[in-house]
C-alpha atoms as a PDB file:
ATOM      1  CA  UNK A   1     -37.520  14.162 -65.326  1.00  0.00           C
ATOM      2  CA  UNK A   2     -40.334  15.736 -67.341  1.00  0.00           C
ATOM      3  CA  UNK A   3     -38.990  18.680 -70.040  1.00  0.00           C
ATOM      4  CA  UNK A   4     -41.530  21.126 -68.544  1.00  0.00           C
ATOM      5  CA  UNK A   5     -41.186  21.985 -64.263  1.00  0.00           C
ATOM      6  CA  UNK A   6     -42.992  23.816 -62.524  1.00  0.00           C
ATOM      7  CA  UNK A   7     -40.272  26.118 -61.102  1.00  0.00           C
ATOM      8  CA  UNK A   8     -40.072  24.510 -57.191  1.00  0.00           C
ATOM      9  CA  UNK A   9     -38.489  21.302 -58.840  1.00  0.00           C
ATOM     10  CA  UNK A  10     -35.610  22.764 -60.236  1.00  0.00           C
ATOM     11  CA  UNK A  11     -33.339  22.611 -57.350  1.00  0.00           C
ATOM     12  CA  UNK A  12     -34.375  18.859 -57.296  1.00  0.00           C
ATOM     13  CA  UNK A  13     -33.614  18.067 -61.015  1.00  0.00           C
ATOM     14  CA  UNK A  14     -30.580  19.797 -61.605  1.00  0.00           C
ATOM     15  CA  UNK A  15     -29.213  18.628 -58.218  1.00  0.00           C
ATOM     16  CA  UNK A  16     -30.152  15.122 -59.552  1.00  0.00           C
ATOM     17  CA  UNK A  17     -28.367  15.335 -62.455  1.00  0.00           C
ATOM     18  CA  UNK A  18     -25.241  16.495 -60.889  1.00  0.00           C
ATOM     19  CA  UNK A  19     -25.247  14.402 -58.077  1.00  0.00           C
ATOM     20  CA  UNK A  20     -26.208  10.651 -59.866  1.00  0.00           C
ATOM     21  CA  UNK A  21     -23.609  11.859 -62.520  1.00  0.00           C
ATOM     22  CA  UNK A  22     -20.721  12.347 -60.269  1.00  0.00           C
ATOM     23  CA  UNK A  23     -21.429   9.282 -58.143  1.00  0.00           C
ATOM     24  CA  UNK A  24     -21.387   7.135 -61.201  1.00  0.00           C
ATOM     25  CA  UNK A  25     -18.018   8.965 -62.319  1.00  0.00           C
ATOM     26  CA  UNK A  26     -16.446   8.094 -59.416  1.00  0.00           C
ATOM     27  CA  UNK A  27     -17.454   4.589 -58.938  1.00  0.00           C
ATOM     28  CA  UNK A  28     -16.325   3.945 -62.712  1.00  0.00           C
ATOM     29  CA  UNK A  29     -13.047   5.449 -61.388  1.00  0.00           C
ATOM     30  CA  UNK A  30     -13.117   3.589 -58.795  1.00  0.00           C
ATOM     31  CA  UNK A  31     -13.450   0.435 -61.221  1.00  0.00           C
ATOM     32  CA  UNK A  32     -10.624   1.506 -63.118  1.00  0.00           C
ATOM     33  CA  UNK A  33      -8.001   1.573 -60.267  1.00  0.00           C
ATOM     34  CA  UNK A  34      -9.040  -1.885 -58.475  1.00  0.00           C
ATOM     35  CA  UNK A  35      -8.792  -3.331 -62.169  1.00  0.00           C
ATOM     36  CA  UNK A  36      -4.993  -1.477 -62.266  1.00  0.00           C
ATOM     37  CA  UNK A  37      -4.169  -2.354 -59.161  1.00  0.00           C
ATOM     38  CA  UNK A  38      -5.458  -5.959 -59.897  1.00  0.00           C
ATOM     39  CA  UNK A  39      -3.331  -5.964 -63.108  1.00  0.00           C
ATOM     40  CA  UNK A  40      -0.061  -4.518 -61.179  1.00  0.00           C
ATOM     41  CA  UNK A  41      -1.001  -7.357 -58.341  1.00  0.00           C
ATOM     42  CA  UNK A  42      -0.297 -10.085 -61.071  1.00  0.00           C
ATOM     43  CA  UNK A  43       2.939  -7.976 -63.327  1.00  0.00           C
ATOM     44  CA  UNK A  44       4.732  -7.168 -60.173  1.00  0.00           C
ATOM     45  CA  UNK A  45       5.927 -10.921 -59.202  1.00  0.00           C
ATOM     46  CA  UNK A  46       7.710 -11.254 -63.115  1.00  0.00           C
ATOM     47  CA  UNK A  47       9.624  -7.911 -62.291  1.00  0.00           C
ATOM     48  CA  UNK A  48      12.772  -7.627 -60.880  1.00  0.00           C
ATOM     49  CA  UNK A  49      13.667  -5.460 -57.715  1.00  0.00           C
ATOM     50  CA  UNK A  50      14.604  -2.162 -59.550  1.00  0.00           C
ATOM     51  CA  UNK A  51      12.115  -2.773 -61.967  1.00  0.00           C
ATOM     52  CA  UNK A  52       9.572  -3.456 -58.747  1.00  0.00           C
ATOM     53  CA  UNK A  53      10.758  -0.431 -56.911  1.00  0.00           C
ATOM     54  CA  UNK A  54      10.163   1.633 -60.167  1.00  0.00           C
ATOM     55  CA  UNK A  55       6.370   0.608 -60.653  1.00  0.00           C
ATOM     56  CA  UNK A  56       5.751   1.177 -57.284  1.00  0.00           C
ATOM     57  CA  UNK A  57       6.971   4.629 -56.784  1.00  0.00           C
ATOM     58  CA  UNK A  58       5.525   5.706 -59.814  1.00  0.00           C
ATOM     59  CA  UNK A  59       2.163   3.957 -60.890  1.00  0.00           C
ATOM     60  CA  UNK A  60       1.038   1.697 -58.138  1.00  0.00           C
ATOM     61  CA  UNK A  61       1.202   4.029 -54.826  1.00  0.00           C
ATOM     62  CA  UNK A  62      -0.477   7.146 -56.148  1.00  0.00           C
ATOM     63  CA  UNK A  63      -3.326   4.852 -57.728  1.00  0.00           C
ATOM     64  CA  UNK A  64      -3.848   2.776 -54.061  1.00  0.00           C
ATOM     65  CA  UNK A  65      -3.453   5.559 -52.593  1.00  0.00           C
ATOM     66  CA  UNK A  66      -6.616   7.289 -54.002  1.00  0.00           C
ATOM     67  CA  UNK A  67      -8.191   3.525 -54.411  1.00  0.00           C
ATOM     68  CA  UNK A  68      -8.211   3.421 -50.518  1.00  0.00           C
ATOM     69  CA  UNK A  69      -9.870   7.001 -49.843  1.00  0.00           C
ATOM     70  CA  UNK A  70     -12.631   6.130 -52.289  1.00  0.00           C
ATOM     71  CA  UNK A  71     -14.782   4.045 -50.333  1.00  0.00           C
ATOM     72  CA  UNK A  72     -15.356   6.485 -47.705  1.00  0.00           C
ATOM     73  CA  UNK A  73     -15.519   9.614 -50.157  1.00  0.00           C
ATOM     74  CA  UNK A  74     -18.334   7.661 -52.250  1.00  0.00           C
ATOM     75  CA  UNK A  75     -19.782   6.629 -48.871  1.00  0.00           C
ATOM     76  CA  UNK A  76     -19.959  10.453 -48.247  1.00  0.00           C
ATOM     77  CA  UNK A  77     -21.242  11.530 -51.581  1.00  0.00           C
ATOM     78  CA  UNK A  78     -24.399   9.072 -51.338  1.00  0.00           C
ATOM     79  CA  UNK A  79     -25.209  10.664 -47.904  1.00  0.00           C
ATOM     80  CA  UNK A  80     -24.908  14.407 -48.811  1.00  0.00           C
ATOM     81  CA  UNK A  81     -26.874  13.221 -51.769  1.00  0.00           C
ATOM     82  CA  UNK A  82     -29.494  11.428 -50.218  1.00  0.00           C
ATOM     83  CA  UNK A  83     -29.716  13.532 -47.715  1.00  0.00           C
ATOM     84  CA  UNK A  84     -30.437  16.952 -50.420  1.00  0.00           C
ATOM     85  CA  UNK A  85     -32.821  14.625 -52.467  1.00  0.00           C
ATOM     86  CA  UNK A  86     -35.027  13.663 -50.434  1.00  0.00           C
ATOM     87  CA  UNK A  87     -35.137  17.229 -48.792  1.00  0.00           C
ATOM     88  CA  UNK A  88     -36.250  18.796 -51.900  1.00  0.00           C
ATOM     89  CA  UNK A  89     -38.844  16.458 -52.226  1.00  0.00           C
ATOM     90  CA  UNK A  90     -40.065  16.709 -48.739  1.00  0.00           C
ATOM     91  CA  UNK A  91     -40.317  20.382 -48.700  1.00  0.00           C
ATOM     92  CA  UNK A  92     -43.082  19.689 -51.558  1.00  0.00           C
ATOM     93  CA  UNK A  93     -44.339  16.273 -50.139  1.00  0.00           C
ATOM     94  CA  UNK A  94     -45.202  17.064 -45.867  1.00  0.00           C
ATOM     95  CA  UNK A  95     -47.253  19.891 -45.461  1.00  0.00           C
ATOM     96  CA  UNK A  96     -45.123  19.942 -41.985  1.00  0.00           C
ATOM     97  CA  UNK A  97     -40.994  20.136 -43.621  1.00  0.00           C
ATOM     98  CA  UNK A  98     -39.187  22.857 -42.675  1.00  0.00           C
ATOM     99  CA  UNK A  99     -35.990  24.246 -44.880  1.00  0.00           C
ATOM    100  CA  UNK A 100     -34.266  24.286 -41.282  1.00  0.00           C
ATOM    101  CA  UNK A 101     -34.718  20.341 -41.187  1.00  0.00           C
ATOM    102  CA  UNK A 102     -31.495  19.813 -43.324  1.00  0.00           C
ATOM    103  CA  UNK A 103     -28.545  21.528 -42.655  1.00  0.00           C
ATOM    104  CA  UNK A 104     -25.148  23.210 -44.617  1.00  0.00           C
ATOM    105  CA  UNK A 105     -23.486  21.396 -46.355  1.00  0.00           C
ATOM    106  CA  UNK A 106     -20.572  20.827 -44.141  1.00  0.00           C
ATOM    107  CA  UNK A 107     -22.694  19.448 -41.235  1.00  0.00           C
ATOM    108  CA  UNK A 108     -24.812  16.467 -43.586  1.00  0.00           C
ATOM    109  CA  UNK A 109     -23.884  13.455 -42.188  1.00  0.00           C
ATOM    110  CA  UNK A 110     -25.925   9.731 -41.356  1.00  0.00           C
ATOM    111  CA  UNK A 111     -28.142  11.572 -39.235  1.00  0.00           C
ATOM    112  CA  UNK A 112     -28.907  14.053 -41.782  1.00  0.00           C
ATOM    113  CA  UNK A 113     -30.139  11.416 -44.453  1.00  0.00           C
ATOM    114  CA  UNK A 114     -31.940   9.524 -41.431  1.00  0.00           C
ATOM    115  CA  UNK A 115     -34.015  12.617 -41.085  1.00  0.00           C
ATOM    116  CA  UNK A 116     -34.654  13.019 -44.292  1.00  0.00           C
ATOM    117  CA  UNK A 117     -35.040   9.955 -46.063  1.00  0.00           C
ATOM    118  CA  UNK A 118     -37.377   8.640 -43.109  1.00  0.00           C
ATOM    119  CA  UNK A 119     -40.372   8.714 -44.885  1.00  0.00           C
ATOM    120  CA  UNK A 120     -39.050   6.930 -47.889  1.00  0.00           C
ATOM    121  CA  UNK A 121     -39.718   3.224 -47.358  1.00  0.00           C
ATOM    122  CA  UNK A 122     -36.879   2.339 -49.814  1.00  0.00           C
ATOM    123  CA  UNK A 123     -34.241   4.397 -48.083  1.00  0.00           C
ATOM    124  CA  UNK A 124     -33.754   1.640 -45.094  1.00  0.00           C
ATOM    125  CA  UNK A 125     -32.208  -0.640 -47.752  1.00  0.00           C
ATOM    126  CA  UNK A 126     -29.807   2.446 -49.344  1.00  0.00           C
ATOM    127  CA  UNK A 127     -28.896   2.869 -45.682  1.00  0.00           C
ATOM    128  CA  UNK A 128     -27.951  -0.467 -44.895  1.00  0.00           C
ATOM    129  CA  UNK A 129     -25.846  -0.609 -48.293  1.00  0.00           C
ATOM    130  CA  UNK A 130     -23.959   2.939 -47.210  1.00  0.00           C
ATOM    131  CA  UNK A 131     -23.003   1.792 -43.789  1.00  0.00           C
ATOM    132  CA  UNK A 132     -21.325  -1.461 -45.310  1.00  0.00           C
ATOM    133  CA  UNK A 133     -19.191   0.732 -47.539  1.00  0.00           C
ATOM    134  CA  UNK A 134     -15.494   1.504 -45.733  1.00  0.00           C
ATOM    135  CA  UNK A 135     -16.196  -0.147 -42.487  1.00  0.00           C
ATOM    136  CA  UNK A 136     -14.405  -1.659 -39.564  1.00  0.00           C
ATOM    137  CA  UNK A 137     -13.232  -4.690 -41.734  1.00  0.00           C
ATOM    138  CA  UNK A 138     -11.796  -2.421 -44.413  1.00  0.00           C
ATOM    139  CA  UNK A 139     -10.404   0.422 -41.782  1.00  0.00           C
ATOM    140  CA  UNK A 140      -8.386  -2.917 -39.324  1.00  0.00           C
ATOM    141  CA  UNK A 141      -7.299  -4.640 -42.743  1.00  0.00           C
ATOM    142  CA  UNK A 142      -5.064  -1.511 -43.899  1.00  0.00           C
ATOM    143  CA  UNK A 143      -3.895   0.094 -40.384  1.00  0.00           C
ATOM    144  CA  UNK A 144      -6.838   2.561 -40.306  1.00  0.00           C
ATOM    145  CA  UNK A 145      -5.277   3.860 -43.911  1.00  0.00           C
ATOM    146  CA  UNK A 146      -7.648   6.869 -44.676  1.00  0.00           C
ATOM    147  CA  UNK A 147      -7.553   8.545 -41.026  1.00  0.00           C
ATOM    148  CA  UNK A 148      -3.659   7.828 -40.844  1.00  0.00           C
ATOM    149  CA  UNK A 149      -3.251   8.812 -44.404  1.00  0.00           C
ATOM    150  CA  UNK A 150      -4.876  12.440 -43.379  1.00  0.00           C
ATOM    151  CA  UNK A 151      -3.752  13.061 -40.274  1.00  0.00           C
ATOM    152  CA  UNK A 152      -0.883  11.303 -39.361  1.00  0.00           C
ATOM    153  CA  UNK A 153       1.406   8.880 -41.223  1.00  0.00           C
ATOM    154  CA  UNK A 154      -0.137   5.713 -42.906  1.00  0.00           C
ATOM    155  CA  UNK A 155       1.181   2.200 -43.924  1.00  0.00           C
ATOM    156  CA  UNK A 156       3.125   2.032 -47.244  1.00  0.00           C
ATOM    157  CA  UNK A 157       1.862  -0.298 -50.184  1.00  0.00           C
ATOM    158  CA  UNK A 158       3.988  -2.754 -51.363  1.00  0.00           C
ATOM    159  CA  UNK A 159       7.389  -1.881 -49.448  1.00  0.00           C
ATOM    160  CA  UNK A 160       8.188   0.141 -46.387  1.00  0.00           C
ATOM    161  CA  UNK A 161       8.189   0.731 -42.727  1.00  0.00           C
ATOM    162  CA  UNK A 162       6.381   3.607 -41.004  1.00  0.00           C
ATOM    163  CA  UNK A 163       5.891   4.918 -37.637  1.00  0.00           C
ATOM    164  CA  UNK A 164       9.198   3.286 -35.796  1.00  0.00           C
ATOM    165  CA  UNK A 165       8.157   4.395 -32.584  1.00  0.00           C
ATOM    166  CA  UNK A 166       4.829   5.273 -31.271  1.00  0.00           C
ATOM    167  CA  UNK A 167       3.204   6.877 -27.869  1.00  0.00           C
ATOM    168  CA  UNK A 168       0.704   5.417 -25.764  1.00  0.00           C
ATOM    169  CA  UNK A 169      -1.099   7.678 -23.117  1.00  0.00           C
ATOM    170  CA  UNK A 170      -3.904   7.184 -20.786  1.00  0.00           C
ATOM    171  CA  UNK A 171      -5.381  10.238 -19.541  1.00  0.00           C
ATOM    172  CA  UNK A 172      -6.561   8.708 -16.563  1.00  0.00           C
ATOM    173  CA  UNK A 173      -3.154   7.755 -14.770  1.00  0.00           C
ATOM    174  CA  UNK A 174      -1.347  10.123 -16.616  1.00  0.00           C
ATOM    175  CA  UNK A 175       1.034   7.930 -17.964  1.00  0.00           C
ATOM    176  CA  UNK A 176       2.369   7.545 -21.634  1.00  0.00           C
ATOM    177  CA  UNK A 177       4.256   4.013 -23.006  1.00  0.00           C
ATOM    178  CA  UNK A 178       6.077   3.613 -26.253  1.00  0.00           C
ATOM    179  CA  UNK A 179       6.599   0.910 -28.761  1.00  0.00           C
ATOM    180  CA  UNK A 180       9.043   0.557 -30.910  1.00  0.00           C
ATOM    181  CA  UNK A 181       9.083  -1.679 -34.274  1.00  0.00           C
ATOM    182  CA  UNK A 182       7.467  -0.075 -37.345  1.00  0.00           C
ATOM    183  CA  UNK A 183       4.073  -0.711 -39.297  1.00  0.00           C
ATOM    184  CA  UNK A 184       4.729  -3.286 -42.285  1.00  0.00           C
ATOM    185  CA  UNK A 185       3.392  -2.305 -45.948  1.00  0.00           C
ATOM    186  CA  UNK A 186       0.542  -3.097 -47.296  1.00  0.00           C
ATOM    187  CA  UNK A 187       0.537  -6.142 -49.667  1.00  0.00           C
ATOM    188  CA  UNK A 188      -0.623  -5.315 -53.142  1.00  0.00           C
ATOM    189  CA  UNK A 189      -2.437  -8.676 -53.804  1.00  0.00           C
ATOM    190  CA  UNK A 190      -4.602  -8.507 -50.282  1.00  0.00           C
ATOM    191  CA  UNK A 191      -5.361  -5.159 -50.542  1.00  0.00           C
ATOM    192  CA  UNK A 192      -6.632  -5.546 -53.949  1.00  0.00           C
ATOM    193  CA  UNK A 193      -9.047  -8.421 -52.791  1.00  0.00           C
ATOM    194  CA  UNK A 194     -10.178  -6.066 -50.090  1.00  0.00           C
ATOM    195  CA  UNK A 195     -10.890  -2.678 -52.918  1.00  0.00           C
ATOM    196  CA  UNK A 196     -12.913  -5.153 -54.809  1.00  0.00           C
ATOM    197  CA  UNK A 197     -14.814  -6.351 -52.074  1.00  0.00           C
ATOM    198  CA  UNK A 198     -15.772  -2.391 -51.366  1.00  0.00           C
ATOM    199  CA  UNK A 199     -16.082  -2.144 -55.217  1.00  0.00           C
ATOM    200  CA  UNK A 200     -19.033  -4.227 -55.118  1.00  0.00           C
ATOM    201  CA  UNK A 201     -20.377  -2.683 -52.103  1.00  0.00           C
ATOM    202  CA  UNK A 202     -20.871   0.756 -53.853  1.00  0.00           C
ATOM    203  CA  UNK A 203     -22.181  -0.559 -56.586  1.00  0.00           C
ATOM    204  CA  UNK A 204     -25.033  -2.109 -54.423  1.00  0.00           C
ATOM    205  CA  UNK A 205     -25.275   1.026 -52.610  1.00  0.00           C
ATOM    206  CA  UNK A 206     -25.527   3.143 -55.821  1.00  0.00           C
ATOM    207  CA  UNK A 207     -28.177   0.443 -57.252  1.00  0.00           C
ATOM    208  CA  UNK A 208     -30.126   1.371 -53.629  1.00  0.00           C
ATOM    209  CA  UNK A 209     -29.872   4.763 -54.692  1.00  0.00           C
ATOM    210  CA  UNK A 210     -31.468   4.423 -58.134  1.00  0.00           C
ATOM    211  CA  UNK A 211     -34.215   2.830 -56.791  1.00  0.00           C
ATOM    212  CA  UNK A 212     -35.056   5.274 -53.985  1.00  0.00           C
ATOM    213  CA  UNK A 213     -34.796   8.501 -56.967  1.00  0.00           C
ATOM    214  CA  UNK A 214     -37.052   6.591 -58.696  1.00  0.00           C
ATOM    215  CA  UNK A 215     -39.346   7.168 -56.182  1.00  0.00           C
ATOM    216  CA  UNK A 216     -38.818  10.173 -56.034  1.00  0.00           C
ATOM    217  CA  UNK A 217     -39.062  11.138 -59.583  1.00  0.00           C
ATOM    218  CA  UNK A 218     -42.504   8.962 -59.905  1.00  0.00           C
ATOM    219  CA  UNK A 219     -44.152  11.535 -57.072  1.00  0.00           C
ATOM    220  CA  UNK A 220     -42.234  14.448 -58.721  1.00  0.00           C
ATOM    221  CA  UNK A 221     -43.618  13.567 -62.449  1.00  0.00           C
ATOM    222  CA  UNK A 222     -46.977  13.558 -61.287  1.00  0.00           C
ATOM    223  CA  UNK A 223     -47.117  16.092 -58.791  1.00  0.00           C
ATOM    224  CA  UNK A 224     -45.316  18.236 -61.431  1.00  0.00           C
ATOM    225  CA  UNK A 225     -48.344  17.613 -63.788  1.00  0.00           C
ATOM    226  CA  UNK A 226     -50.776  18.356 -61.250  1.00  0.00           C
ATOM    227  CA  UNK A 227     -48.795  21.652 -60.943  1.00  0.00           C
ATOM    228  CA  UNK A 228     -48.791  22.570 -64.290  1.00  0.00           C
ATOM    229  CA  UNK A 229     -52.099  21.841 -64.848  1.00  0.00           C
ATOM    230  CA  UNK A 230     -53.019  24.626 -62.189  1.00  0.00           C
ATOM    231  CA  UNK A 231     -50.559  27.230 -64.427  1.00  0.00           C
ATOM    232  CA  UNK A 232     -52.442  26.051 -67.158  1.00  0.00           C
ATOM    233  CA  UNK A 233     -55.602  27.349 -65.801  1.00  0.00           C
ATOM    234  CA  UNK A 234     -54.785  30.011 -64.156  1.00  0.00           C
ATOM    235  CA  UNK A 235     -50.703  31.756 -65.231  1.00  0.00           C
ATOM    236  CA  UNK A 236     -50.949  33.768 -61.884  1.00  0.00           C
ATOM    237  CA  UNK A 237     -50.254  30.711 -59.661  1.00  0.00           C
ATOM    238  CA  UNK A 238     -46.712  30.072 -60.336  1.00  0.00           C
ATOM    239  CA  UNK A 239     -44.097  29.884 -62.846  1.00  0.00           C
ATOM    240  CA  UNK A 240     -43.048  26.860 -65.112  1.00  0.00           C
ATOM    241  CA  UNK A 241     -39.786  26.394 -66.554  1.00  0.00           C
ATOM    242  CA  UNK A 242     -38.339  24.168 -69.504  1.00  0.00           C
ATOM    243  CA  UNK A 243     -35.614  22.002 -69.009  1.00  0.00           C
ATOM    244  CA  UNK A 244     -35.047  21.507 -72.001  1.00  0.00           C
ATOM    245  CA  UNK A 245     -34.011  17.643 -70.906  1.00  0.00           C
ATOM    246  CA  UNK A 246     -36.591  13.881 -70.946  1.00  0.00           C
END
C-alpha cells in the first residue's frame, strides 16, 4: 500500500494488514501441528503403553484437538476477510454500494463474500478454494469432530470410546430408537494424512486470496493517486493521511 492515503482507504489498509497477517499466523500454526502430529504419528509405535498413554494425554490430544478446528476457523477467517475487503473497496469502486450491503460481523458468512466479491473476476477461484477447505470428506472421516467437539461429545484420538448409547428420533412418527456400542478413536496416522490434505487446501485458498488483494491494491494505488492529486490542487477536498508503511 502506498505511504501516503487519502483518508477513505484507511479502513482498507489497516484491515489488510491485520487480516493477511493473522491468516498467515494461523496457517503457519496450522503447519506446525500437522508436522507434530506427523512426528508423534511415527514416535508413538516405538513407545510402550504407559509411555503411549502419557504422550497422548499430554501432547498429542490438545494439539489434534486444535489441528481439527483449524480448517473450518481459517475457512471462516478468509470469508469475513474477503467479505470486509472487497467491501471497502466497493464502497469507493460502484457509484451504486451501499454500507448496508455487508453486514456485522457476526452475520458474514458465504453469502456475504458472494455479494461482495461479485464483481471481482478473481474471487470465483478464492471461492472455489474456501469451499474445499473442512468439507464433507474431512467432517465423515473424523465423526463430524468440530460440531461434536462443540456441542456434544466427539471421538477421542488415539484411544477411547465415546457416546455408549445414542437416541434416534423422527419427528414425524414420533418415535425415538437407541443404539448402543460406542464411537472408536481416531487413529493418529489417518488423521494426520487427512490435516495435511486440508493443510494444502488453505494454503491454495490463501494463495487465491493474495491474488484477489492484489487486485485490489492495484485499483486502490491508483485511485489513491488520482485522489491525492485532487488534495494536491485543491486541500479543501479531503484529507490525506501517512501511513507511515510501503
Amino acid at each position: 500500500m502506498p505511504e501516503r492515503l487519502y483518508a477513505a482507504w484507511m479502513p482498507y489498509s489497516m484491515m489488510l494488514d491485520d487480516f493477511a497477517r493473522e491468516l498467515a499466523n494461523s496457517i503457519n500454526a496450522f503447519t506446525l501441528n500437522v508436522q507434530r502430529l506427523s512426528a508423534w504419528a511415527t514416535l508413538m509405535t516405538s513407545l510402550g503403553e504407559e509411555e503411549r498413554a502419557e504422550a497422548l494425554h499430554e501432547f498429542i490430544d490438545p494439539i489434534a484437538t486444535l489441528s481439527l478446528l483449524m480448517p473450518y476457523a481459517i475457512r471462516s477467517r478468509l470469508l469475513f476477510a474477503t467479505a470486509h475487503l472487497c467491501h471497502q473497496v466497493n464502497l469507493v469502486r460502484e457509484t451504486d454500494w451501499a454500507e448496508a450491503s455487508l453486514p456485522v460481523d457476526d452475520k458474514i458468512w458465504m453469502d456475504s463474500a458472494d455479494r461482495q466479491g461479485a464483481r471481482w473476476r478473481n474471487y470465483n477461484r478464492l471461492k472455489t478454494r474456501i469451499e474445499a477447505i473442512g468439507g464433507k470428506r474431512l467432517a465423515q472421516a473424523t465423526t463430524n469432530f468440530r460440531n461434536t467437539f462443540t456441542h456434544r461429545f466427539s471421538p477421542r484420538v488415539g484411544t477411547g470410546i465415546t457416546n455408549f448409547a445414542t437416541r434416534c428420533f423422527d419427528p414425524a412418527t414420533g418415535k425415538a430408537c437407541y443404539s448402543f456400542g460406542g464411537t472408536e478413536p481416531l487413529d493418529l496416522k489417518e488423521l494426520t494424512a487427512l490435516l495435511v490434505v486440508e493443510l494444502d487446501r488453505c494454503y491454495a485458498a490463501f494463495a487465491a486470496f493474495q491474488v484477489l488483494v492484489g487486485d485490489q491494491v492495484a485499483y486502490v494505488t491508483e485511485k489513491n493517486s488520482e485522489m491525492l492529486a485532487t488534495i494536491d490542487r485543491d486541500p479543501a477536498a479531503g484529507p490525506a493521511v501517512e501511513t507511515g508503511s510501503a
